[in-house]
ModelCIF file with pLDDT and N, C-alpha, C, O atoms, coordinates in Angstrom:
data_MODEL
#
_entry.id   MODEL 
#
_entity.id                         1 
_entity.type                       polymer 
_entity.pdbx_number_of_molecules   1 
#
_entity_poly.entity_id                      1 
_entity_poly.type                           'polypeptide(L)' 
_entity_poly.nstd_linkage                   no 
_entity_poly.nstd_monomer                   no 
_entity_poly.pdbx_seq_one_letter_code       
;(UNK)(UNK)(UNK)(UNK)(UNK)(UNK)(UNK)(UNK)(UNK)(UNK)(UNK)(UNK)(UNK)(UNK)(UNK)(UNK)
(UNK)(UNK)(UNK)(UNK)(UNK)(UNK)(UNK)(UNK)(UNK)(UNK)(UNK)(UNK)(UNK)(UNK)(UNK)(UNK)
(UNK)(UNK)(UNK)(UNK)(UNK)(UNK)(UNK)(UNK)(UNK)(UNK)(UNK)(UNK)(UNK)
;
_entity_poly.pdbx_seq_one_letter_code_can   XXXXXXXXXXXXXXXXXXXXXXXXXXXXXXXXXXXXXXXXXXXXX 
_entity_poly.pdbx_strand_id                 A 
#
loop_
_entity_poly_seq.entity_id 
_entity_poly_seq.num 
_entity_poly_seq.mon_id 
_entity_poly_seq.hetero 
1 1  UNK n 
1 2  UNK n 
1 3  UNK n 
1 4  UNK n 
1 5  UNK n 
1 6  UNK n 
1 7  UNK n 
1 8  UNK n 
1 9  UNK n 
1 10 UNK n 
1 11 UNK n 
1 12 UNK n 
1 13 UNK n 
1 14 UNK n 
1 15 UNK n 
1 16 UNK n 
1 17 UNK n 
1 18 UNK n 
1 19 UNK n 
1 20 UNK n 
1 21 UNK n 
1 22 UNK n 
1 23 UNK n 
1 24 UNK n 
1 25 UNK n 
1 26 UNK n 
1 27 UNK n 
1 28 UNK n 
1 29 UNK n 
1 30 UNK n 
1 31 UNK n 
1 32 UNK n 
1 33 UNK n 
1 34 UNK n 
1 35 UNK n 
1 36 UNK n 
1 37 UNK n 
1 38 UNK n 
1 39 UNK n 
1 40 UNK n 
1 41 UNK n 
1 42 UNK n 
1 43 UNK n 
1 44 UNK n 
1 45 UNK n 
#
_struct_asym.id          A 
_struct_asym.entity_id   1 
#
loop_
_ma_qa_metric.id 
_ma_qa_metric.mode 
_ma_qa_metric.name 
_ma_qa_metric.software_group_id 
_ma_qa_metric.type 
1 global pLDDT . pLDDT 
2 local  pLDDT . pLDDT 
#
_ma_qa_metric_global.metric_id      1 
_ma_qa_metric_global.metric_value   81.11 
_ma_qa_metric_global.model_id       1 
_ma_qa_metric_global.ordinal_id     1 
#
loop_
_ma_qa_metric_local.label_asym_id 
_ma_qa_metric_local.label_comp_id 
_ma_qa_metric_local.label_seq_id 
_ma_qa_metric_local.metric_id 
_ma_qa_metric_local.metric_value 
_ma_qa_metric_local.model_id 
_ma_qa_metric_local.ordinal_id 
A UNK 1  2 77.00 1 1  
A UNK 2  2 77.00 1 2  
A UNK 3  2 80.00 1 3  
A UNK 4  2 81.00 1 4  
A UNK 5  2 81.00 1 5  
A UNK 6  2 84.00 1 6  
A UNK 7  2 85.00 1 7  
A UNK 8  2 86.00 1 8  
A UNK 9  2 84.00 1 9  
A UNK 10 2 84.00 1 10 
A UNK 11 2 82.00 1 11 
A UNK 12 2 83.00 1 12 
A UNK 13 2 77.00 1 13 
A UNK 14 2 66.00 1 14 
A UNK 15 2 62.00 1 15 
A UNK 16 2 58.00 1 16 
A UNK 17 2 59.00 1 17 
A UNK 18 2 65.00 1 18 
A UNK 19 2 73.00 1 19 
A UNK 20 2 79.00 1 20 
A UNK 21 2 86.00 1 21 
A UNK 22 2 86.00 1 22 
A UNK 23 2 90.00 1 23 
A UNK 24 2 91.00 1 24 
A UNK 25 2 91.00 1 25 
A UNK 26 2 91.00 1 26 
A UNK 27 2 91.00 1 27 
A UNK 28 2 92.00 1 28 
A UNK 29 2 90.00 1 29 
A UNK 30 2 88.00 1 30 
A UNK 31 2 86.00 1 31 
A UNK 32 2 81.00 1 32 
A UNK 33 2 77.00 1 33 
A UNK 34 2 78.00 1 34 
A UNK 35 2 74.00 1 35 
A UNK 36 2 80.00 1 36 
A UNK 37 2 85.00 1 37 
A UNK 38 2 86.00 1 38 
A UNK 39 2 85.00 1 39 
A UNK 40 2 81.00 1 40 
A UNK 41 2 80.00 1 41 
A UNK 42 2 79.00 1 42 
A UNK 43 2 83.00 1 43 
A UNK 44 2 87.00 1 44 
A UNK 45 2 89.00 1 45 
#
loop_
_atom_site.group_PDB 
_atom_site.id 
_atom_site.type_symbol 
_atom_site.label_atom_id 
_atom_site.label_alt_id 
_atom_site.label_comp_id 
_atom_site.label_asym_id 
_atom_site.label_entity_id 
_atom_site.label_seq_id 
_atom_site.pdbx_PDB_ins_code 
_atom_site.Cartn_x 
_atom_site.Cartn_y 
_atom_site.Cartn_z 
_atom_site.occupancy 
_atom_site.B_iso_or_equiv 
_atom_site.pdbx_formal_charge 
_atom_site.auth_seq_id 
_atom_site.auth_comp_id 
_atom_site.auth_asym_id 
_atom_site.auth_atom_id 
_atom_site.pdbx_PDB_model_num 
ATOM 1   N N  . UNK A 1 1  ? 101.813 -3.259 147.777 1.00 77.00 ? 1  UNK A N  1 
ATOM 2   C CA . UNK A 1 1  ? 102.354 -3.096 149.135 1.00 77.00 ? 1  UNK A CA 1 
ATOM 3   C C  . UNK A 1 1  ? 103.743 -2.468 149.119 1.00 77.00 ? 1  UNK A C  1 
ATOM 4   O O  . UNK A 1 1  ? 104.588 -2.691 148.252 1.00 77.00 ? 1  UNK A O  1 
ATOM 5   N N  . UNK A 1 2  ? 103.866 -1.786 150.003 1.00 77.00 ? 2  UNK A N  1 
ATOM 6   C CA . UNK A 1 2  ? 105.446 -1.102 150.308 1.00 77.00 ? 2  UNK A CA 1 
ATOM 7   C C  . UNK A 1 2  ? 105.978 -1.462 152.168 1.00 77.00 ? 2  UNK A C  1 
ATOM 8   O O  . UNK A 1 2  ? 105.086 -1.451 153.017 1.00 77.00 ? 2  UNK A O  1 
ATOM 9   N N  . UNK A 1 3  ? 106.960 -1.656 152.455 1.00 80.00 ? 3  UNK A N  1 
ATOM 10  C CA . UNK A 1 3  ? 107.846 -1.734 153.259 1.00 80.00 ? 3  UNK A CA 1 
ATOM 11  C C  . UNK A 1 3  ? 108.324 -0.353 154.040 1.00 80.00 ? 3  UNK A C  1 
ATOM 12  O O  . UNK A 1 3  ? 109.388 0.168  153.702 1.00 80.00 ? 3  UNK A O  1 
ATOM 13  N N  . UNK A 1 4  ? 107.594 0.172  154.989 1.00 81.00 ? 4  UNK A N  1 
ATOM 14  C CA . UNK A 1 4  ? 108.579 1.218  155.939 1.00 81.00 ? 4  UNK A CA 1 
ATOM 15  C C  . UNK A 1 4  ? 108.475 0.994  157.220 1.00 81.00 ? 4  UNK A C  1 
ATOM 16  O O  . UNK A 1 4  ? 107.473 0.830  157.916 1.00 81.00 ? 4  UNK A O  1 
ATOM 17  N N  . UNK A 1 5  ? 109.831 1.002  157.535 1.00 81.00 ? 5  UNK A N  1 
ATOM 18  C CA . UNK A 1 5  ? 110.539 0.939  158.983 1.00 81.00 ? 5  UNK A CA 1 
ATOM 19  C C  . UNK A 1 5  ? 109.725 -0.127 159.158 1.00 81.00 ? 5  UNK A C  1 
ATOM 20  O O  . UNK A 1 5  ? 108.777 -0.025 159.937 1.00 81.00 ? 5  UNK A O  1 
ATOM 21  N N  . UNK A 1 6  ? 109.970 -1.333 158.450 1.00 84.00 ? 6  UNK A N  1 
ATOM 22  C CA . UNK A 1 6  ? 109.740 -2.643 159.028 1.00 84.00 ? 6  UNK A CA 1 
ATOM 23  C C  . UNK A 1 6  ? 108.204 -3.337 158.951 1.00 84.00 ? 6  UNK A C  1 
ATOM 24  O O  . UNK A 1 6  ? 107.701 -4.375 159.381 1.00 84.00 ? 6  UNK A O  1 
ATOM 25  N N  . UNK A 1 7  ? 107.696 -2.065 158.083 1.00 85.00 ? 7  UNK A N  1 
ATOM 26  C CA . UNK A 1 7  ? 105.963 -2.513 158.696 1.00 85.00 ? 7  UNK A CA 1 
ATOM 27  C C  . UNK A 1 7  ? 105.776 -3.049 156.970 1.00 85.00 ? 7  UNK A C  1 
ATOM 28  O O  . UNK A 1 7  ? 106.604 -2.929 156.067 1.00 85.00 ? 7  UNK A O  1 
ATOM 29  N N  . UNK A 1 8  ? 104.485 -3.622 156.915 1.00 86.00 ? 8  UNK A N  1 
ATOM 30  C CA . UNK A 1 8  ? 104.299 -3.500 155.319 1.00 86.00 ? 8  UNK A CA 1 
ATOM 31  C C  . UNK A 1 8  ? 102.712 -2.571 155.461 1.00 86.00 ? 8  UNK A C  1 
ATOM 32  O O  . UNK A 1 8  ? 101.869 -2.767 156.337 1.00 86.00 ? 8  UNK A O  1 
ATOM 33  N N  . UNK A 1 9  ? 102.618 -1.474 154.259 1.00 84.00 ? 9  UNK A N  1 
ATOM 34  C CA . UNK A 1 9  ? 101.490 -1.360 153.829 1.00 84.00 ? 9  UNK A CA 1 
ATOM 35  C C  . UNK A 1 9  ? 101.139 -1.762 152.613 1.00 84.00 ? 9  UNK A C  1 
ATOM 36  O O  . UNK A 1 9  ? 101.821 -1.850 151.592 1.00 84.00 ? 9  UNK A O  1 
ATOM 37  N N  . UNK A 1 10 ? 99.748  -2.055 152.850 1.00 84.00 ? 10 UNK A N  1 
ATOM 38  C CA . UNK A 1 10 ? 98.763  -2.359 151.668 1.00 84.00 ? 10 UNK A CA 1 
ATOM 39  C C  . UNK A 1 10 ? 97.682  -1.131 151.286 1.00 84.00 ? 10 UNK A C  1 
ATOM 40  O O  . UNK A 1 10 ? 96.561  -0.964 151.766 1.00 84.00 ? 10 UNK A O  1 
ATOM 41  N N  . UNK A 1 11 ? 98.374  -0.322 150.267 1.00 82.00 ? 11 UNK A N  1 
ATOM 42  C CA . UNK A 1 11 ? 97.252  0.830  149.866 1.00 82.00 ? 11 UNK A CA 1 
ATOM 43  C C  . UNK A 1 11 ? 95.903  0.107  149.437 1.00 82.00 ? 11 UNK A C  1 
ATOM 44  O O  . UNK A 1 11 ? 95.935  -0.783 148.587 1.00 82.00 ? 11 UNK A O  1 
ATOM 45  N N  . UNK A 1 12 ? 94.629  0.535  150.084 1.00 83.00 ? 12 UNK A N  1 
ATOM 46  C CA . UNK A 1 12 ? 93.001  0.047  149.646 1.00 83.00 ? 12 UNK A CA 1 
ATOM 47  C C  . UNK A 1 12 ? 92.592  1.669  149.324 1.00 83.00 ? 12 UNK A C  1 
ATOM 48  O O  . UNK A 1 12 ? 91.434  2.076  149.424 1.00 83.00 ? 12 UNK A O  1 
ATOM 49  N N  . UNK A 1 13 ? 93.482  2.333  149.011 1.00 77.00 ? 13 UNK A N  1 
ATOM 50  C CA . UNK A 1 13 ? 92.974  3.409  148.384 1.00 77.00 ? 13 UNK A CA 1 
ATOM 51  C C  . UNK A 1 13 ? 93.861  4.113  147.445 1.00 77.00 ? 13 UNK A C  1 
ATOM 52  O O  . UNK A 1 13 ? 94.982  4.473  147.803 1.00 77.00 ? 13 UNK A O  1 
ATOM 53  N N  . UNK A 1 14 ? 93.318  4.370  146.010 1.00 66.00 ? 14 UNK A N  1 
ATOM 54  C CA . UNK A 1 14 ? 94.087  4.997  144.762 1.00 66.00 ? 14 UNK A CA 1 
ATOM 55  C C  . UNK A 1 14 ? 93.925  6.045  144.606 1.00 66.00 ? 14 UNK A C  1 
ATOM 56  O O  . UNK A 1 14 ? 94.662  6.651  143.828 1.00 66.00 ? 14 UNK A O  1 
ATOM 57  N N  . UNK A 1 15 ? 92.952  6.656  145.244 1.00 62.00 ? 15 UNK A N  1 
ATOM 58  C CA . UNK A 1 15 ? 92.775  8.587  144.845 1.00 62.00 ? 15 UNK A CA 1 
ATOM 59  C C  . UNK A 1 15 ? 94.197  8.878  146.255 1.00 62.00 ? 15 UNK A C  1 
ATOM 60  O O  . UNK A 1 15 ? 94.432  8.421  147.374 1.00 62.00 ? 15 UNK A O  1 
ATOM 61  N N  . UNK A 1 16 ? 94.978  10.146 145.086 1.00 58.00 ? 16 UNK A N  1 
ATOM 62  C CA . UNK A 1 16 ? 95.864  10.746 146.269 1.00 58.00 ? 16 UNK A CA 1 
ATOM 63  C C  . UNK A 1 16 ? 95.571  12.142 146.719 1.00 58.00 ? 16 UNK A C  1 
ATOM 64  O O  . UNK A 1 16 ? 95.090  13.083 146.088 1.00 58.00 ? 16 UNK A O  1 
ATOM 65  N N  . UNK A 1 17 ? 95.959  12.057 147.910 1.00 59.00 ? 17 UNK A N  1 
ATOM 66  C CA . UNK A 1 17 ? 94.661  13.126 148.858 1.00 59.00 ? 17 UNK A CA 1 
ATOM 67  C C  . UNK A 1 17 ? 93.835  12.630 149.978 1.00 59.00 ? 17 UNK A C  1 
ATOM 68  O O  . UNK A 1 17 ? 93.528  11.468 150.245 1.00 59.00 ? 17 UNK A O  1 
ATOM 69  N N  . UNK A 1 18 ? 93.535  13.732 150.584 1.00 65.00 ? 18 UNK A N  1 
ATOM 70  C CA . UNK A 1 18 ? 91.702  13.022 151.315 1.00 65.00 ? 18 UNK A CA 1 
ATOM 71  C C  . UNK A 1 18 ? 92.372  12.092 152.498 1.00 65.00 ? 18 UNK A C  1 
ATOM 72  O O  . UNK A 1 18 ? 93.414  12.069 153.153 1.00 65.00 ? 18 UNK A O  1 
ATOM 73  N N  . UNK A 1 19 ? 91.259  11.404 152.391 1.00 73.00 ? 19 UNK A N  1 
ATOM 74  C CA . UNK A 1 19 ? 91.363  10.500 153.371 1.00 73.00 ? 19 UNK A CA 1 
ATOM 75  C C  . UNK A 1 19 ? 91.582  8.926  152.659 1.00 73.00 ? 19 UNK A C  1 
ATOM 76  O O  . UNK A 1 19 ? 90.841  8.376  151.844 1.00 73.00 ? 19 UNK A O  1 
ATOM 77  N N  . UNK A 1 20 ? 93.114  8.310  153.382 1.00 79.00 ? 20 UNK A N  1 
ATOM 78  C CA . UNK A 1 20 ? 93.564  7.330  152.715 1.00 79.00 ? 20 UNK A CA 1 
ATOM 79  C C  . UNK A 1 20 ? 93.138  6.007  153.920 1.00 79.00 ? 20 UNK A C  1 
ATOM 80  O O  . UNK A 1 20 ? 92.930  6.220  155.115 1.00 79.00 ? 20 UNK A O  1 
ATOM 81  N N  . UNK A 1 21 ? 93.089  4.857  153.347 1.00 86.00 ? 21 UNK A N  1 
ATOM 82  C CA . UNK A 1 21 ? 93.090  3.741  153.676 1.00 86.00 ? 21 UNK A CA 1 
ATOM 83  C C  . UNK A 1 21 ? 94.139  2.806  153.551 1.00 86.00 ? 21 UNK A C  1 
ATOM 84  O O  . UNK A 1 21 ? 94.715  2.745  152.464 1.00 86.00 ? 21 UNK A O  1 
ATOM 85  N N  . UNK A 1 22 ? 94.492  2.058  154.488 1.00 86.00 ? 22 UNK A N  1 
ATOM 86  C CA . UNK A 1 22 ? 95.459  0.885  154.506 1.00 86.00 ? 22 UNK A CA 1 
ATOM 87  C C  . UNK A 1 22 ? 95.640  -0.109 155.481 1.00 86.00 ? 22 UNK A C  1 
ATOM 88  O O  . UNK A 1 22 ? 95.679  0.155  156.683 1.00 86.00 ? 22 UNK A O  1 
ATOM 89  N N  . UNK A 1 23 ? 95.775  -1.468 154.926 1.00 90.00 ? 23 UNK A N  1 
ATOM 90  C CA . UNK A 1 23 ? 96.304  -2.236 155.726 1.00 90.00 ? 23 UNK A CA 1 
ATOM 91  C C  . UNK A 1 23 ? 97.112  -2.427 156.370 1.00 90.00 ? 23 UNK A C  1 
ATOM 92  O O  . UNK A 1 23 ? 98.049  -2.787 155.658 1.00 90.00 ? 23 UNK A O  1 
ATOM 93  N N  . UNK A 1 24 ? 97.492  -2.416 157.737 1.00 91.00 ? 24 UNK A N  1 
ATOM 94  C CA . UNK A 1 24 ? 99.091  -2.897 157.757 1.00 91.00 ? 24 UNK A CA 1 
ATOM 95  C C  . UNK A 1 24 ? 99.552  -3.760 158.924 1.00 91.00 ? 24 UNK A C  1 
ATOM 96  O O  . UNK A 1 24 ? 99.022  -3.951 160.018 1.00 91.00 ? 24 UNK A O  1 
ATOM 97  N N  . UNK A 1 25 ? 100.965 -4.349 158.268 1.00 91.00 ? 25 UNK A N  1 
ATOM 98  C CA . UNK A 1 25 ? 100.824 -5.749 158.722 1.00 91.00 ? 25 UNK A CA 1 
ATOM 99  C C  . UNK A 1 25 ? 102.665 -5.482 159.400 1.00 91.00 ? 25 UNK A C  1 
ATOM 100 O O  . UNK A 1 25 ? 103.738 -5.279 158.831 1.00 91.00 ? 25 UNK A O  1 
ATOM 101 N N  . UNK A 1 26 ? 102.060 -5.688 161.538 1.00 91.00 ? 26 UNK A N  1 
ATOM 102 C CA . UNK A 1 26 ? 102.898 -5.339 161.913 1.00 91.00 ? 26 UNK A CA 1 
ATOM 103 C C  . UNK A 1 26 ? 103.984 -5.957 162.686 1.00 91.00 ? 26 UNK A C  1 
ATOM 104 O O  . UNK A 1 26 ? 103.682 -6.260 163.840 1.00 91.00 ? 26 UNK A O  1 
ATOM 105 N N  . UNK A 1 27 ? 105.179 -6.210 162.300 1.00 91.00 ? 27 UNK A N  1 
ATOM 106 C CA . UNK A 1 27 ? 106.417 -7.414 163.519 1.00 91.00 ? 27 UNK A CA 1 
ATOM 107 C C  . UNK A 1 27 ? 105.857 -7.294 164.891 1.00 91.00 ? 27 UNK A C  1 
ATOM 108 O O  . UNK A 1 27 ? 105.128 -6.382 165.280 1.00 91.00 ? 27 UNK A O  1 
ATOM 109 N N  . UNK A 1 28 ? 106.224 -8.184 165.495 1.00 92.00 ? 28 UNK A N  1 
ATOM 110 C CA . UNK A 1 28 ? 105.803 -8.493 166.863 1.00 92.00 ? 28 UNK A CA 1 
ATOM 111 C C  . UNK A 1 28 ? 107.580 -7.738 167.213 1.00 92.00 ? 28 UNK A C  1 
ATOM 112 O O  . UNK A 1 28 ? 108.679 -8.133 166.825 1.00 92.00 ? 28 UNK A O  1 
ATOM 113 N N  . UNK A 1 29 ? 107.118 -6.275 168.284 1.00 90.00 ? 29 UNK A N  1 
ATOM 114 C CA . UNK A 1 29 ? 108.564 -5.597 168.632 1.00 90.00 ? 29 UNK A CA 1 
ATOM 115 C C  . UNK A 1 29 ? 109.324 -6.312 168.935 1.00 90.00 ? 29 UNK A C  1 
ATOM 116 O O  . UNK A 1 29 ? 108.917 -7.465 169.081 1.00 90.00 ? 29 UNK A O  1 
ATOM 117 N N  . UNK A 1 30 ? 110.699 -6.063 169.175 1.00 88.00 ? 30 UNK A N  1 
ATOM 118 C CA . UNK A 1 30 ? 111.853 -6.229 170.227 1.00 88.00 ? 30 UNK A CA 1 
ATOM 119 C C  . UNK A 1 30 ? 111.641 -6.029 171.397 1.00 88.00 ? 30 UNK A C  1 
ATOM 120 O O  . UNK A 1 30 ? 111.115 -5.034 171.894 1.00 88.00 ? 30 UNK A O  1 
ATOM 121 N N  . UNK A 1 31 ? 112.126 -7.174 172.036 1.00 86.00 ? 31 UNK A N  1 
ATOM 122 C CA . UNK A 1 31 ? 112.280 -7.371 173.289 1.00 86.00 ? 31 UNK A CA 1 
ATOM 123 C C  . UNK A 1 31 ? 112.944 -5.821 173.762 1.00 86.00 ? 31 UNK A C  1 
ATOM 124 O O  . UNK A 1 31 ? 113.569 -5.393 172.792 1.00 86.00 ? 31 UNK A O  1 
ATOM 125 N N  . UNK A 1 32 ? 113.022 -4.736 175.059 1.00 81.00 ? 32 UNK A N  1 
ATOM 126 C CA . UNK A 1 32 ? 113.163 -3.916 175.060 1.00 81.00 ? 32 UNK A CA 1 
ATOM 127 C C  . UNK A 1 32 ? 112.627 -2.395 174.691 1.00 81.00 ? 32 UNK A C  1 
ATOM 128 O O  . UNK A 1 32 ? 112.520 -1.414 175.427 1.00 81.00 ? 32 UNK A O  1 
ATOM 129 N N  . UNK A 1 33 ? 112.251 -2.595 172.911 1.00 77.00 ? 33 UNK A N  1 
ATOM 130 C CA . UNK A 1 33 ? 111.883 -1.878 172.339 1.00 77.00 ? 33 UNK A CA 1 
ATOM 131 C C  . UNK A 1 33 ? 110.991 -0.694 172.962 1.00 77.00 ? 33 UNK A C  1 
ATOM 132 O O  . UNK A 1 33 ? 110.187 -0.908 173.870 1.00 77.00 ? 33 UNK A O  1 
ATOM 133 N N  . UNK A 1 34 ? 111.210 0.609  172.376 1.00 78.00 ? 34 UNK A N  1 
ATOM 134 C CA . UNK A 1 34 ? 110.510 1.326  172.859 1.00 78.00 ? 34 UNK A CA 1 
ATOM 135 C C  . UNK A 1 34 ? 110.067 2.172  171.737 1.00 78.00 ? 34 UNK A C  1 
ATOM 136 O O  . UNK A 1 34 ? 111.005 2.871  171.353 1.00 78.00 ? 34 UNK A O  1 
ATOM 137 N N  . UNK A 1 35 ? 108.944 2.370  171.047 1.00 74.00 ? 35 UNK A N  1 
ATOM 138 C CA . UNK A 1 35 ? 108.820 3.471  170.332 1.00 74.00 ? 35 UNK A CA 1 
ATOM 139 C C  . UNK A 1 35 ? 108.550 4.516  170.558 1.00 74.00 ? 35 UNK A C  1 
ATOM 140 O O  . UNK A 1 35 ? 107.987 4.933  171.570 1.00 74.00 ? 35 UNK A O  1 
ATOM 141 N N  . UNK A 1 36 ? 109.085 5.386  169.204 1.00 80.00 ? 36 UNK A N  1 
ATOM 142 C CA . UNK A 1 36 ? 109.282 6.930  169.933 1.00 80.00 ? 36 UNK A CA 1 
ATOM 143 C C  . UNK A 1 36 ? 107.864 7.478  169.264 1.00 80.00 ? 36 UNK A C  1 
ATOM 144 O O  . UNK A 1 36 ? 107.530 7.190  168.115 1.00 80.00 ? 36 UNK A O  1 
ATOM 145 N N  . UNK A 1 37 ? 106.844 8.566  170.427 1.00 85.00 ? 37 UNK A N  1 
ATOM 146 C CA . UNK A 1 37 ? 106.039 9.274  169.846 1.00 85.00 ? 37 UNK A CA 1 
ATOM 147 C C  . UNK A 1 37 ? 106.047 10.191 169.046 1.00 85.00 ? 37 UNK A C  1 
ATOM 148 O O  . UNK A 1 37 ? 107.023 10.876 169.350 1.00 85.00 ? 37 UNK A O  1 
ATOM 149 N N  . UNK A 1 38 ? 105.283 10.856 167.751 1.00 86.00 ? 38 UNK A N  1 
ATOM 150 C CA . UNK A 1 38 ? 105.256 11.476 167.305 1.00 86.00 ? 38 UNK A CA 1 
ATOM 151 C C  . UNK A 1 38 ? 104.344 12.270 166.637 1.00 86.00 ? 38 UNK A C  1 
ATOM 152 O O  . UNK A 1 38 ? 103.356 11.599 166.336 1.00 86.00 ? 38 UNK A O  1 
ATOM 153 N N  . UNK A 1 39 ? 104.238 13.821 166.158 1.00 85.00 ? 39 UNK A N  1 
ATOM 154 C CA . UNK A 1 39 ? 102.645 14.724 165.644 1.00 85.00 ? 39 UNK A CA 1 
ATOM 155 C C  . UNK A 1 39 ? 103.157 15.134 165.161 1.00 85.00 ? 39 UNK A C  1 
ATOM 156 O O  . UNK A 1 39 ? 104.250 15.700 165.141 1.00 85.00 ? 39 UNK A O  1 
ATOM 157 N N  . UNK A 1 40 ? 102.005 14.786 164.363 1.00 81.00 ? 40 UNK A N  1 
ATOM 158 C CA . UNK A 1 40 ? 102.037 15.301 162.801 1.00 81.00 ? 40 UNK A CA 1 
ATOM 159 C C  . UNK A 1 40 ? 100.452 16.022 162.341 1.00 81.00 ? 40 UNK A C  1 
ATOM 160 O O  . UNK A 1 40 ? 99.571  15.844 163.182 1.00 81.00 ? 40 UNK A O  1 
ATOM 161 N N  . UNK A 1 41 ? 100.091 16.733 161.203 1.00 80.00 ? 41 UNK A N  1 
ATOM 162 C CA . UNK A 1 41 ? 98.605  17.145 160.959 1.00 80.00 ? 41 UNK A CA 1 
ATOM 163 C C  . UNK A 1 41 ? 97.809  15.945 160.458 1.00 80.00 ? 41 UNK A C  1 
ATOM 164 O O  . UNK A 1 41 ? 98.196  15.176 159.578 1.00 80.00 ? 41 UNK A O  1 
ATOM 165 N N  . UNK A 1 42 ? 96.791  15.882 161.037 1.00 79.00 ? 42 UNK A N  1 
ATOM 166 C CA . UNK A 1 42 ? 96.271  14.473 160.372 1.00 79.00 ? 42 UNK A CA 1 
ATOM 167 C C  . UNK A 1 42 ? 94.965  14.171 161.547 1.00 79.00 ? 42 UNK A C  1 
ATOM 168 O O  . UNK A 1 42 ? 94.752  15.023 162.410 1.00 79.00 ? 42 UNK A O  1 
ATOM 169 N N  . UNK A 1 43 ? 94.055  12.776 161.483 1.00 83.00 ? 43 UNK A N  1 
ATOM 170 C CA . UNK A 1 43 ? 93.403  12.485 162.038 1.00 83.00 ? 43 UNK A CA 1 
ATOM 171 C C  . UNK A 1 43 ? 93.426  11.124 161.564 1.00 83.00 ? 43 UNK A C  1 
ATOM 172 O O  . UNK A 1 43 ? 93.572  10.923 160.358 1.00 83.00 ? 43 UNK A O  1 
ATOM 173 N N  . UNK A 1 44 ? 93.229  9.648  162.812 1.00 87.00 ? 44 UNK A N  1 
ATOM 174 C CA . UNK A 1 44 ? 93.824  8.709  162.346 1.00 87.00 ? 44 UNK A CA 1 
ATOM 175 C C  . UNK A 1 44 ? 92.383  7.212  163.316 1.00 87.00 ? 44 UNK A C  1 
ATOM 176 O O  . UNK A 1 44 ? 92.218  6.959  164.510 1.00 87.00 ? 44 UNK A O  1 
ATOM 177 N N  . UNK A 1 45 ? 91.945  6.840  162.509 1.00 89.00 ? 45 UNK A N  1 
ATOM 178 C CA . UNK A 1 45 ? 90.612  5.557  162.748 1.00 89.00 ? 45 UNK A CA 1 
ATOM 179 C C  . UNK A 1 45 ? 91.529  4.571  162.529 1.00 89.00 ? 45 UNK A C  1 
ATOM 180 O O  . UNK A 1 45 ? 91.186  3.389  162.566 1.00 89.00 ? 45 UNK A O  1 
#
């Protein structure tokens, strides 16, 4: 598992490339909070 911007992932996939898999395990936001949208190339289940 790794740590970004607060989240943790759990890689369930070891080939790099392709199409990746992961768990992830997310804080309940801040009161206020707003996240910002963002695009990128990709396709996301």
């Amino acid at each position: 598992p790794f740590v970004r911007h607060g989240r943790t992932f759990v890689p369930l996939t070891r080939r790099p490339g392709g199409l990746q898999a992961y768990k992830i395990v997310i804080p309940v936001d801040p009161p206020g909070h707003e996240v910002q949208t963002g695009a990128h190339e990709g396709y996301e289940w």
